[in-house]
N, C-alpha and C. Protein backbone atom coordinates (compact mmCIF):
# COMPACT_ATOMS: atom_id res chain seq x y z
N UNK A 1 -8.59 112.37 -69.51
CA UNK A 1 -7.64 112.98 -70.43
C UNK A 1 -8.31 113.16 -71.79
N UNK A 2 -8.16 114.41 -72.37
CA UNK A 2 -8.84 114.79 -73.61
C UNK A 2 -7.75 113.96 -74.56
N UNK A 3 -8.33 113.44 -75.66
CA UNK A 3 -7.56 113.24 -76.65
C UNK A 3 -7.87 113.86 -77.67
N UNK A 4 -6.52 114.56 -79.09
CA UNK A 4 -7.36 114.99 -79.67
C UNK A 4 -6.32 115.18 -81.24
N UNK A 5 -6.66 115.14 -81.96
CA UNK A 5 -6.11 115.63 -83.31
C UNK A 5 -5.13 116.90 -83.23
N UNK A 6 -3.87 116.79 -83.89
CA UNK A 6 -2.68 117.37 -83.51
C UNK A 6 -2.57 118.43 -85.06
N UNK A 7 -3.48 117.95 -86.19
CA UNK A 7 -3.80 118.43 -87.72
C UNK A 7 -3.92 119.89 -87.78
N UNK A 8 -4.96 120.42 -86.52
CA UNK A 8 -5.20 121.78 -86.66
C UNK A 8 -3.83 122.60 -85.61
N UNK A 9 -3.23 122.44 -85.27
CA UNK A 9 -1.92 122.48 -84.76
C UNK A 9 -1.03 122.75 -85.49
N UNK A 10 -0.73 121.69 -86.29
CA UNK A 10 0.04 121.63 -87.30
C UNK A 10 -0.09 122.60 -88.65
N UNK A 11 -1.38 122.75 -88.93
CA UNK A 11 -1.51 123.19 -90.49
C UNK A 11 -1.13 125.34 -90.58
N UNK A 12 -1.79 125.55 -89.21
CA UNK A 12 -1.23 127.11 -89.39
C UNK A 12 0.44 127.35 -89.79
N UNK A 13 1.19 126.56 -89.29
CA UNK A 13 2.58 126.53 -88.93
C UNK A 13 2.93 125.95 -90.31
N UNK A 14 2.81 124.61 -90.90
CA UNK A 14 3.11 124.24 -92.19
C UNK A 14 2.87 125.58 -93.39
N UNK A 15 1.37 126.12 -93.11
CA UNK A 15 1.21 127.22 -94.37
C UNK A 15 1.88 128.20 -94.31
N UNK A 16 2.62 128.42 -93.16
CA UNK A 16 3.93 129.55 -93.08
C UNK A 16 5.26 129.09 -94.25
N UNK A 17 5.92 128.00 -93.83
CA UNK A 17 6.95 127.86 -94.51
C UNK A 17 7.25 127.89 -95.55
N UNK A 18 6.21 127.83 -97.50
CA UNK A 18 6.65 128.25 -98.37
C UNK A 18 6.92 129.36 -98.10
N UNK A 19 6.30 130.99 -97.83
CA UNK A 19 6.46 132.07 -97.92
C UNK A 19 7.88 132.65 -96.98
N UNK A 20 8.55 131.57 -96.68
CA UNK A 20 9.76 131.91 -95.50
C UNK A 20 10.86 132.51 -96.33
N UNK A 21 11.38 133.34 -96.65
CA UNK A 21 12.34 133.53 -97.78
C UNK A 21 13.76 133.58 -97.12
N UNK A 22 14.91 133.08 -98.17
CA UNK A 22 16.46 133.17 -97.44
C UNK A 22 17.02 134.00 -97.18
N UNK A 23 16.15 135.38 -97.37
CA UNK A 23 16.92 136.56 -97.11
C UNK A 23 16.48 137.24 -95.37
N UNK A 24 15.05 135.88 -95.10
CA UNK A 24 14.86 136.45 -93.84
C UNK A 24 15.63 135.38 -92.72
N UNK A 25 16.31 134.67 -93.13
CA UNK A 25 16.59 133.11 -92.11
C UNK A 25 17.49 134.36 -91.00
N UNK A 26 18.15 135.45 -91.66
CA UNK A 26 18.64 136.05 -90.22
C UNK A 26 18.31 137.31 -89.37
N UNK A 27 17.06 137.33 -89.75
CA UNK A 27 15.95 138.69 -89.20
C UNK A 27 15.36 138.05 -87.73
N UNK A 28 15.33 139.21 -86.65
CA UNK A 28 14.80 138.61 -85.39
C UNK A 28 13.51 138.26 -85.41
N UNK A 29 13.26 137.35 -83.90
CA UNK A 29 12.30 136.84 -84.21
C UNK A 29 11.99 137.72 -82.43
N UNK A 30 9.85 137.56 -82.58
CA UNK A 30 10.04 137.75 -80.81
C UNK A 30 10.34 136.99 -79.98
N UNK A 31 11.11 135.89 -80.31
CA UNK A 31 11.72 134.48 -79.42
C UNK A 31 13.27 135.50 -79.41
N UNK A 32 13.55 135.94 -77.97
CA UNK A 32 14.17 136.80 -77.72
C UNK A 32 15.95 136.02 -78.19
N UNK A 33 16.01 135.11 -78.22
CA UNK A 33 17.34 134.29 -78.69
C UNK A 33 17.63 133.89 -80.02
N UNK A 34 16.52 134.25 -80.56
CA UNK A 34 16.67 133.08 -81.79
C UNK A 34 16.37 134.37 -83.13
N UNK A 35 17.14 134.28 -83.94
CA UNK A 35 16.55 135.00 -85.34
C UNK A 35 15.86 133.59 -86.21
N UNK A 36 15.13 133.85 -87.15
CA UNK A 36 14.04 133.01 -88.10
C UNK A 36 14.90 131.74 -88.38
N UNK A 37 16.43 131.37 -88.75
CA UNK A 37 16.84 130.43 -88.69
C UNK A 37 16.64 129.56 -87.36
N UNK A 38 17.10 129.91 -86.05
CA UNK A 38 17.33 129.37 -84.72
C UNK A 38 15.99 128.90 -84.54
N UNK A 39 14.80 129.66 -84.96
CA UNK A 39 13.78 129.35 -84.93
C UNK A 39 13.13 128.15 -85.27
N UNK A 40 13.78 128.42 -87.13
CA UNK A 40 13.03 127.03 -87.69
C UNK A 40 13.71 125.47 -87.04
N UNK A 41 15.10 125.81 -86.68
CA UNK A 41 15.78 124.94 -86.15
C UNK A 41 15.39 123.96 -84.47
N UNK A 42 14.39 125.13 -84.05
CA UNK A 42 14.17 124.96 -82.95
C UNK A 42 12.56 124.20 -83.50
N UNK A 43 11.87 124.75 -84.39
CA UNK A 43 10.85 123.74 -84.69
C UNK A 43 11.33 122.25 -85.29
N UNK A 44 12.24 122.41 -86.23
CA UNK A 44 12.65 120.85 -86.50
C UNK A 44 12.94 119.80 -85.22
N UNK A 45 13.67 120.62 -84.56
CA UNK A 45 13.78 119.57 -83.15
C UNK A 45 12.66 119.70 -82.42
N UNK A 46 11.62 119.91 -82.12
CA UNK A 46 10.43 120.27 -81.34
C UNK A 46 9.73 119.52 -81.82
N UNK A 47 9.78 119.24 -83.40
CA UNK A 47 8.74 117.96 -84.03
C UNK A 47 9.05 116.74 -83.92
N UNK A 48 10.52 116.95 -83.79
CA UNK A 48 11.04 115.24 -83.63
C UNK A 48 10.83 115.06 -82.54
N UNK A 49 11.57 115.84 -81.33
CA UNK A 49 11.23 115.20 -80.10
C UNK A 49 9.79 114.62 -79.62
N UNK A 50 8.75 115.54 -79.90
CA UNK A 50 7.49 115.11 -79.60
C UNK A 50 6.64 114.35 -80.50
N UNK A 51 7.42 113.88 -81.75
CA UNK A 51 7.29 112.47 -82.27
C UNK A 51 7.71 111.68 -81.70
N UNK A 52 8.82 111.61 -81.22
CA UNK A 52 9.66 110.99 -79.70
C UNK A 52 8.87 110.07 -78.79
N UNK A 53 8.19 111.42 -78.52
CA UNK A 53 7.56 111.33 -77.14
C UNK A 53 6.33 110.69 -77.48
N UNK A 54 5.66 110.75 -78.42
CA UNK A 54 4.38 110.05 -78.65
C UNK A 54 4.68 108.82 -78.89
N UNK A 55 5.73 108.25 -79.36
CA UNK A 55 5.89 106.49 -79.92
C UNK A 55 7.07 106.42 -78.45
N UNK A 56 6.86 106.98 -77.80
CA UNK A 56 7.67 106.57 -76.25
C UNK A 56 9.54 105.81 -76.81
N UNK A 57 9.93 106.87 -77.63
CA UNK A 57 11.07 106.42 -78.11
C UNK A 57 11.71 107.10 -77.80
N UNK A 58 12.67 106.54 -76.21
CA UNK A 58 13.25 107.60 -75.57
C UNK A 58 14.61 107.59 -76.11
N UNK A 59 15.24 108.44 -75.60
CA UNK A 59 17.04 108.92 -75.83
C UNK A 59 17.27 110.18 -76.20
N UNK A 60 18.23 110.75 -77.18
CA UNK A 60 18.85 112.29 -77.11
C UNK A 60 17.32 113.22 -77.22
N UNK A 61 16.86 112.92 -78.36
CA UNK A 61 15.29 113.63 -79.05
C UNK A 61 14.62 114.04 -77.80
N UNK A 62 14.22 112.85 -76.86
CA UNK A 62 13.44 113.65 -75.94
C UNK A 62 13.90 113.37 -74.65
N UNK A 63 15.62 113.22 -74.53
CA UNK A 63 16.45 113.36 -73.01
C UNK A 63 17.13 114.55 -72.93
N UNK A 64 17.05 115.74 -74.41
CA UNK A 64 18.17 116.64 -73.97
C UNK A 64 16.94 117.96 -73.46
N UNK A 65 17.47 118.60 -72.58
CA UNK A 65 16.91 119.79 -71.69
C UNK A 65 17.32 121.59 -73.04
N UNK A 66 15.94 121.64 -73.17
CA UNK A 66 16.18 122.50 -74.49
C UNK A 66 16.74 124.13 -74.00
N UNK A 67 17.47 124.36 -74.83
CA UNK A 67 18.39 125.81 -74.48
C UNK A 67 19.67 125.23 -74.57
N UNK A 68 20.04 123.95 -74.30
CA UNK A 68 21.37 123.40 -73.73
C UNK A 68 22.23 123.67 -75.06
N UNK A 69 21.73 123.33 -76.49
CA UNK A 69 22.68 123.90 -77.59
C UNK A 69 21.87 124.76 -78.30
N UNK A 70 22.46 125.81 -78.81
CA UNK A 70 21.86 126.19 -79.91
C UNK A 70 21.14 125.69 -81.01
N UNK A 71 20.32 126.05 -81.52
CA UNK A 71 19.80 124.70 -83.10
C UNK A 71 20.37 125.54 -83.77
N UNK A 72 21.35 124.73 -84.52
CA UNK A 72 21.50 125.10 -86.12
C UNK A 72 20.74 124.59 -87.20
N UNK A 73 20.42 125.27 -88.47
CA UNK A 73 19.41 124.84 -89.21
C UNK A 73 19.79 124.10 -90.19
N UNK A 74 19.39 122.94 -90.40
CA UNK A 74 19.90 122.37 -91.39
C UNK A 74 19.76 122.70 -92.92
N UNK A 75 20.20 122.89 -93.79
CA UNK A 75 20.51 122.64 -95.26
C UNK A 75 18.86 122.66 -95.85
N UNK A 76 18.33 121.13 -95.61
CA UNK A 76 16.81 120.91 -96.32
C UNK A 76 16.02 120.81 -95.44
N UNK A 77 16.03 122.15 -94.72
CA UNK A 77 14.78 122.33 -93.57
C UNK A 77 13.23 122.33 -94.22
N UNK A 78 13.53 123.03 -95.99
CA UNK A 78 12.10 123.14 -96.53
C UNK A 78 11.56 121.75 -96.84
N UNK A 79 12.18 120.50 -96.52
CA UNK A 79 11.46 119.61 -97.09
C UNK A 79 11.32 118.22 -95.68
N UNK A 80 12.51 118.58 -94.44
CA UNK A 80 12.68 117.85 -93.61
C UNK A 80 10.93 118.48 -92.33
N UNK A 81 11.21 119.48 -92.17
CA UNK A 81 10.19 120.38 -91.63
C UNK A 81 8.67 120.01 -91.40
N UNK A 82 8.48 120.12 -92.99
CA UNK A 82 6.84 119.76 -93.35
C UNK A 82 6.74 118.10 -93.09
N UNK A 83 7.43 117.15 -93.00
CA UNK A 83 7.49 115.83 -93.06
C UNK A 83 7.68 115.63 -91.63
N UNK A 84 8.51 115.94 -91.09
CA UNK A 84 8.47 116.13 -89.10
C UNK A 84 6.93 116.82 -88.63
N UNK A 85 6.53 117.97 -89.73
CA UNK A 85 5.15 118.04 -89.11
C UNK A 85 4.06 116.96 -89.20
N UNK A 86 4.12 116.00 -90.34
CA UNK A 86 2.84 115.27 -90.44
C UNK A 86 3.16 113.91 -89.91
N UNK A 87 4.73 113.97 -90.09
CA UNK A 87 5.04 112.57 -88.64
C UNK A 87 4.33 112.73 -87.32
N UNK A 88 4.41 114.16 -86.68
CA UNK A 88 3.88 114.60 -85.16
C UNK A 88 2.40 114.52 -85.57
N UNK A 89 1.94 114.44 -86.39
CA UNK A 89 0.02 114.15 -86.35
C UNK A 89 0.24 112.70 -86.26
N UNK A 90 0.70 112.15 -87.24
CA UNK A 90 0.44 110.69 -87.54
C UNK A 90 0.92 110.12 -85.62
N UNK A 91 1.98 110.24 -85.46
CA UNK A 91 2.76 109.66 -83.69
C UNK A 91 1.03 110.33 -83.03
N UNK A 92 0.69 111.03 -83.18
CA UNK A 92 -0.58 111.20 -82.27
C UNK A 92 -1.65 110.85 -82.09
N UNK A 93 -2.26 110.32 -83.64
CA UNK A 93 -3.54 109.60 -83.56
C UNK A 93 -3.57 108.36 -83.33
N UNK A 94 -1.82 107.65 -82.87
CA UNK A 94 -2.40 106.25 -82.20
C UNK A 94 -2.43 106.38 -80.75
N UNK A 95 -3.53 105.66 -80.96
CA UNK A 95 -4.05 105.92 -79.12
C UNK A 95 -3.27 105.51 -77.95
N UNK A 96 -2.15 104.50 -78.62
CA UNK A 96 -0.85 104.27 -77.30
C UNK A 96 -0.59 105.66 -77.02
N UNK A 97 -0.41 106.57 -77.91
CA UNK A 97 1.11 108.10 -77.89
C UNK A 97 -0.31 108.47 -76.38
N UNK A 98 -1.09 108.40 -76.49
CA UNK A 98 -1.79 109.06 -75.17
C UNK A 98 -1.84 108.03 -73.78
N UNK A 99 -1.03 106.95 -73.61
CA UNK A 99 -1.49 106.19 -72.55
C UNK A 99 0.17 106.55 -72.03
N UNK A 100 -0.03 106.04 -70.34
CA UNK A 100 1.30 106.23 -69.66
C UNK A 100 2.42 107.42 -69.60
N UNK A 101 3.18 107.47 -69.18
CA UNK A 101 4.09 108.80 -68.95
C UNK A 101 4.79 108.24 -70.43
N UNK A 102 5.43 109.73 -70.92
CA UNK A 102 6.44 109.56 -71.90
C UNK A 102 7.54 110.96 -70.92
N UNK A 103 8.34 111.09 -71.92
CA UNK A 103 9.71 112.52 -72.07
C UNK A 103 9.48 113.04 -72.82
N UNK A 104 10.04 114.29 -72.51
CA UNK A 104 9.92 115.68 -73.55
C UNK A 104 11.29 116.85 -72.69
N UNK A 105 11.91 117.02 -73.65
CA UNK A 105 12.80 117.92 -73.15
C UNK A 105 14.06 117.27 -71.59
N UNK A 106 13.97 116.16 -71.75
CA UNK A 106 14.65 115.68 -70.05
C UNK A 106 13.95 115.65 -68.99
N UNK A 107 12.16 115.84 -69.19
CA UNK A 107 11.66 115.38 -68.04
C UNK A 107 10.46 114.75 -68.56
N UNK A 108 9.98 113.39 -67.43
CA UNK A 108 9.42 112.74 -67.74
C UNK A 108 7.79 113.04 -67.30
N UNK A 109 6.92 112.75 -68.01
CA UNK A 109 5.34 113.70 -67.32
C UNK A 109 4.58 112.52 -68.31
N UNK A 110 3.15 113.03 -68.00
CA UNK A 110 1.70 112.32 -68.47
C UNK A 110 2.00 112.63 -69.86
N UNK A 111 1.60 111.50 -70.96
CA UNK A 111 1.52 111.33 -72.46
C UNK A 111 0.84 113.03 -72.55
N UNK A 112 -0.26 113.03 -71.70
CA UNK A 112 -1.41 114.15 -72.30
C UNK A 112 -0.81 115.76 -72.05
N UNK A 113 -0.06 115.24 -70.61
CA UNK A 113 0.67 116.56 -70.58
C UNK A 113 1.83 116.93 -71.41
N UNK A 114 2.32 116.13 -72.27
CA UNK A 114 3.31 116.41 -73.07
C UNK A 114 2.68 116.91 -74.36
N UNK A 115 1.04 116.25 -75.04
CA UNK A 115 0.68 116.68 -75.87
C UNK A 115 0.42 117.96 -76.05
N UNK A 116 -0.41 118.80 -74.62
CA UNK A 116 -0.30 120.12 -74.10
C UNK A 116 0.80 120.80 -74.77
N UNK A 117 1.89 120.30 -73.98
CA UNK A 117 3.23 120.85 -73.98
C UNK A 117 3.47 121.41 -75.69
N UNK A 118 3.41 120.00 -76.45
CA UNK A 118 3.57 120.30 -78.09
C UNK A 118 2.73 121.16 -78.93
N UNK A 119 1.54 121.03 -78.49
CA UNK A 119 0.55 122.19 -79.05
C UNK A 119 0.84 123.29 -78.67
N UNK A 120 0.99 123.85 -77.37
CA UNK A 120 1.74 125.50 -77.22
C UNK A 120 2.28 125.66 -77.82
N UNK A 121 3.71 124.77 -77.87
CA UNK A 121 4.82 125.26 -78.35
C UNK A 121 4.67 125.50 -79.75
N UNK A 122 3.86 124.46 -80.81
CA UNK A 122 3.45 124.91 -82.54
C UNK A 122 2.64 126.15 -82.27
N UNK A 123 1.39 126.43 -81.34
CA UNK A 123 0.79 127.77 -81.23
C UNK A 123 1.81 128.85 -81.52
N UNK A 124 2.78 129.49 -80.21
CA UNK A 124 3.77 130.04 -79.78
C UNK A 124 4.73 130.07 -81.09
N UNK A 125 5.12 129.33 -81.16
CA UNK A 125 6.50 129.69 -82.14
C UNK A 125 5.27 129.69 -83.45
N UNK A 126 4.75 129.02 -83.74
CA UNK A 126 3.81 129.67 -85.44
C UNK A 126 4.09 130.92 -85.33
N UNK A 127 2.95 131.31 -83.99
CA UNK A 127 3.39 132.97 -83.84
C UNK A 127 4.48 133.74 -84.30
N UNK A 128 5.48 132.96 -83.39
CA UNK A 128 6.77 134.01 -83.64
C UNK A 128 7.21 133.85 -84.85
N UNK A 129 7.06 132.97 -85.90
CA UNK A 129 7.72 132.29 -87.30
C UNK A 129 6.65 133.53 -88.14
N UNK A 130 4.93 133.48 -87.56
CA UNK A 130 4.34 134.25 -88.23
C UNK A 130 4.82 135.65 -88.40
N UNK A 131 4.97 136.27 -86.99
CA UNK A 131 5.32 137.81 -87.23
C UNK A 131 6.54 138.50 -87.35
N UNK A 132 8.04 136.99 -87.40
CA UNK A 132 9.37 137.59 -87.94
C UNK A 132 9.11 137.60 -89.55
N UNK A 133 8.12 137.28 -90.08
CA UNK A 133 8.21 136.74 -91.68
C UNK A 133 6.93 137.56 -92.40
N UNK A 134 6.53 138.59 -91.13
CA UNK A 134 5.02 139.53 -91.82
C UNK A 134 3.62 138.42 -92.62
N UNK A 135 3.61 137.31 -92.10
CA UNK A 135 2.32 136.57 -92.54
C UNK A 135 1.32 136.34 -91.84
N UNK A 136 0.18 136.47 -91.85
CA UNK A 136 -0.96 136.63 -91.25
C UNK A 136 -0.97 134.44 -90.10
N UNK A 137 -1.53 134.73 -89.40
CA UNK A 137 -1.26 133.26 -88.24
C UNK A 137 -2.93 133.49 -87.86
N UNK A 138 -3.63 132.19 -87.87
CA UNK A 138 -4.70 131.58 -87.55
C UNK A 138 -5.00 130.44 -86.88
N UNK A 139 -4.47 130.17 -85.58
CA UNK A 139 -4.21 128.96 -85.09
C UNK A 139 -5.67 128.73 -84.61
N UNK A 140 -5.90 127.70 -84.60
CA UNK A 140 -7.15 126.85 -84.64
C UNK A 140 -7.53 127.52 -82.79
N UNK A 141 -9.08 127.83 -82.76
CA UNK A 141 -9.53 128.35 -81.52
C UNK A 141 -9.45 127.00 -80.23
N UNK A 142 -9.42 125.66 -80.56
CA UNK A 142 -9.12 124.73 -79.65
C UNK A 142 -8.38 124.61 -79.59
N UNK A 143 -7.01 124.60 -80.70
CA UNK A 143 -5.55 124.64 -79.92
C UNK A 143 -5.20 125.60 -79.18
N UNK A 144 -5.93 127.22 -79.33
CA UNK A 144 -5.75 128.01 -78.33
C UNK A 144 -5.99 128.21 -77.18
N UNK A 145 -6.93 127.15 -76.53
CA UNK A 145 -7.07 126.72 -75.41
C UNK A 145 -6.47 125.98 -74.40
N UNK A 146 -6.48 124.94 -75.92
CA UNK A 146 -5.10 123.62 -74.84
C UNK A 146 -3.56 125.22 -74.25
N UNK A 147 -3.50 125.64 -75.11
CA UNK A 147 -1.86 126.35 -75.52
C UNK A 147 -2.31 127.52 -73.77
N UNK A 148 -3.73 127.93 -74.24
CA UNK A 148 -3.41 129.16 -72.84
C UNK A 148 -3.98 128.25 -71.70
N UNK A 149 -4.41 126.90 -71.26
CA UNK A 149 -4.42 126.05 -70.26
C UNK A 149 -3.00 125.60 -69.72
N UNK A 150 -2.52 125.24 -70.58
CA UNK A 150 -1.27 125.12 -70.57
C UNK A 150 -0.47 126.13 -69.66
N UNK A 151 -0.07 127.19 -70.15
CA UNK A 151 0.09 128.62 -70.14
C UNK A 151 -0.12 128.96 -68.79
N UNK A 152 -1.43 128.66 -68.70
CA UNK A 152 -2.21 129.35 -66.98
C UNK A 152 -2.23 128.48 -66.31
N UNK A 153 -1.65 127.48 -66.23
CA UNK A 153 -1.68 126.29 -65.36
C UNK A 153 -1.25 126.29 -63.58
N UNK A 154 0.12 127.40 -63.81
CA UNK A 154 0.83 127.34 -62.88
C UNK A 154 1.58 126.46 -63.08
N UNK A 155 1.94 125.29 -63.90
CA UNK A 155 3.30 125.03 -63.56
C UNK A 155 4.46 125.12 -64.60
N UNK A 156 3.84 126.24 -65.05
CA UNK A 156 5.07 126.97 -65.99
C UNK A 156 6.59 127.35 -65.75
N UNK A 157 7.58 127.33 -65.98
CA UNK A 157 8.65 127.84 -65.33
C UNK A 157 9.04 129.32 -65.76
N UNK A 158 8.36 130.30 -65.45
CA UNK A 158 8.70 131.80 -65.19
C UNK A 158 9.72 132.04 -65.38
N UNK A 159 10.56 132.69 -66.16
CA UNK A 159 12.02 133.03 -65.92
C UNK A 159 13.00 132.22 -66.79
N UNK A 160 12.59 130.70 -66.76
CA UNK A 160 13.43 129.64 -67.74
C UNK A 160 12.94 129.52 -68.76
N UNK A 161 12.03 128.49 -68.76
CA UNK A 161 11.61 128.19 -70.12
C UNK A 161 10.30 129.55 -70.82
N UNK A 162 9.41 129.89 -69.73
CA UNK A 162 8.81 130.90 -70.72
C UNK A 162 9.01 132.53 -69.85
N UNK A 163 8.86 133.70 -70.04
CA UNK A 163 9.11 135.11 -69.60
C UNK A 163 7.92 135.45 -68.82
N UNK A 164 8.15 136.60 -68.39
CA UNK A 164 6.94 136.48 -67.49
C UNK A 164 5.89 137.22 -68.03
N UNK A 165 4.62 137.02 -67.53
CA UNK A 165 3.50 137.33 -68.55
C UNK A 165 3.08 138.47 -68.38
N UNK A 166 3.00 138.81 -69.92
CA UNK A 166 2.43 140.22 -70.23
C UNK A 166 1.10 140.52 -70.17
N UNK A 167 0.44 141.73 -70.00
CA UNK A 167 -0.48 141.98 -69.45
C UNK A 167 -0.86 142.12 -70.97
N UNK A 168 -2.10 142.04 -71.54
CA UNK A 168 -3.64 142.56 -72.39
C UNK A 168 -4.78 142.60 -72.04
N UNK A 169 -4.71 144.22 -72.92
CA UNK A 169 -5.94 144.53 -72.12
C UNK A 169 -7.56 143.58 -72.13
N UNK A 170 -8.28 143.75 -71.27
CA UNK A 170 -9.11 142.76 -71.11
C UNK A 170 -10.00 143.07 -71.99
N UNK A 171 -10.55 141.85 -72.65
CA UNK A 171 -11.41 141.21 -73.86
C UNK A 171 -10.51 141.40 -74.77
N UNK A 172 -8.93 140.72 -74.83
CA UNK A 172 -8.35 140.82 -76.14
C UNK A 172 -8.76 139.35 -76.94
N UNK A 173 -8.58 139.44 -77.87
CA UNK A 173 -8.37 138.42 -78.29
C UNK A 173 -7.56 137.51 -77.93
N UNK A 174 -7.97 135.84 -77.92
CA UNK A 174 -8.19 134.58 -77.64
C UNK A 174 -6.09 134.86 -77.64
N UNK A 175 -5.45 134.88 -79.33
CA UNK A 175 -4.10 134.74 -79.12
C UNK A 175 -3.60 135.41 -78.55
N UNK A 176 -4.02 137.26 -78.38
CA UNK A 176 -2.92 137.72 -77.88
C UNK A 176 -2.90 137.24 -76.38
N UNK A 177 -4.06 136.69 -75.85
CA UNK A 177 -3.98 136.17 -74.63
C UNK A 177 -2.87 135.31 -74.28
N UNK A 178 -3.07 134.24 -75.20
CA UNK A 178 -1.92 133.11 -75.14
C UNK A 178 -0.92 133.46 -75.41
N UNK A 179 -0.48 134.60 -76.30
CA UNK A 179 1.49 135.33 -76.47
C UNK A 179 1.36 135.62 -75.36
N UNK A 180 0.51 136.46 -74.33
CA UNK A 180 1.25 137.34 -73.25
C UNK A 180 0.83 136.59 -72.42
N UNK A 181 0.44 135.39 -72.12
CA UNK A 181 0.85 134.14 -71.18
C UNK A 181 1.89 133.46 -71.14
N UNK A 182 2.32 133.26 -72.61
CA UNK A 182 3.88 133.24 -72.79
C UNK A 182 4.81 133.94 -72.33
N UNK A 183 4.90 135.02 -71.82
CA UNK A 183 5.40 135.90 -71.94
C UNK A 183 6.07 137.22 -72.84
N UNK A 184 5.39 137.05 -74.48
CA UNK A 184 5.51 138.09 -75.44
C UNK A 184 4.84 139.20 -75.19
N UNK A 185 4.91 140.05 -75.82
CA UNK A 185 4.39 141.19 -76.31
C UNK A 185 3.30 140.90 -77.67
N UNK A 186 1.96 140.90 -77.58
CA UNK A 186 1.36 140.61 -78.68
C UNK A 186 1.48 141.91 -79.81
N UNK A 187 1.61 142.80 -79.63
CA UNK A 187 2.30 143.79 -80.33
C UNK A 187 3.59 143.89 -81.40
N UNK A 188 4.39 142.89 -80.84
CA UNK A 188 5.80 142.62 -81.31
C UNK A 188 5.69 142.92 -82.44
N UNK A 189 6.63 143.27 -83.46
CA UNK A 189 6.94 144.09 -84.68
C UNK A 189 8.45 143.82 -84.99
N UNK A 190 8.95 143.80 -85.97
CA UNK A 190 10.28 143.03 -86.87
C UNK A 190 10.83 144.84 -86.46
């Protein structure tokens, strides 16, 4: 099992949120459910849970099956946000958060496969946070690996949790690979 620093993960996605403005919290996002609020809402819970999941602190955070409520966004997302992000580095560099099974989302899997799991998902939604809000996204070229391993694994759930994957043309670049493994459109446009 690779272990590895969760920092370059984290930091594309943190340098988004000053430039987030309140006039965009209800502009779509390419997360086909969610406009830029549902979004950020869906990252606040995405950091906790898989802070959760790294200090193996089970219950609602990382027992509820995600889609089941809507996220609403809280009030002081600009200051709760960035602090849930550097909690999810800190829960990662102790070397327990990588030993034994933890939870994530209502199912239980390998510490490492959950770390997987959390790095897509900051890849992926940076993305989508990046291009509902017109700011340029640089996710680190090793998290883009874990994120399209992940991705290409086969045991993705098609249809539920991610869409089915879009085709680019061959020798695209590293991300748009990983959006249209996701199932986006690397194209997507506000």
């Amino acid at each position: 099992m690779e272990i590895y620093d969760f920092e370059p993960a984290v930091r594309p996605v943190a340098t988004l949120l000053d430039a987030v403005r309140d006039d965009q919290l209800d502009d779509p996002t390419p997360c086909p459910d969610y406009a830029v609020r549902e979004l950020l809402a869906h990252l606040l819970g995405l950091t906790a849970a898989f802070r959760a999941a790294a200090d193996k602190e089970f219950g609602p955070l990382t027992g509820t099956t995600p889609g089941t409520v809507r996220p609403v966004l809280d009030e002081d997302w600009r200051t709760v946000l960035p602090r849930n992000l550097d909690a999810l580095v800190a829960a990662w560099r102790n070397p327990a958060a990588w030993e034994g099974d933890t939870q994530a989302g209502a199912v239980d899997l390998p510490a490492g496969v959950a770390a997987a799991v959390a790095v897509d998902e900051l890849v992926v939604h940076g993305w989508d946070l990046a291009r509902a809000t017109g700011q340029p996204y640089e996710p680190d070229t090793a998290c883009l690996k874990i994120a399209e391993g992940m991705l290409d694994s086969g045991s993705v759930r098609r249809g539920v949790t991610f869409g089915q994957i879009v085709a680019v043309p061959e020798g695209a670049p590293l991300l748009d690979r990983v959006i249209g493994l996701s199932g986006r459109d690397p194209g997507w446009k506000p």
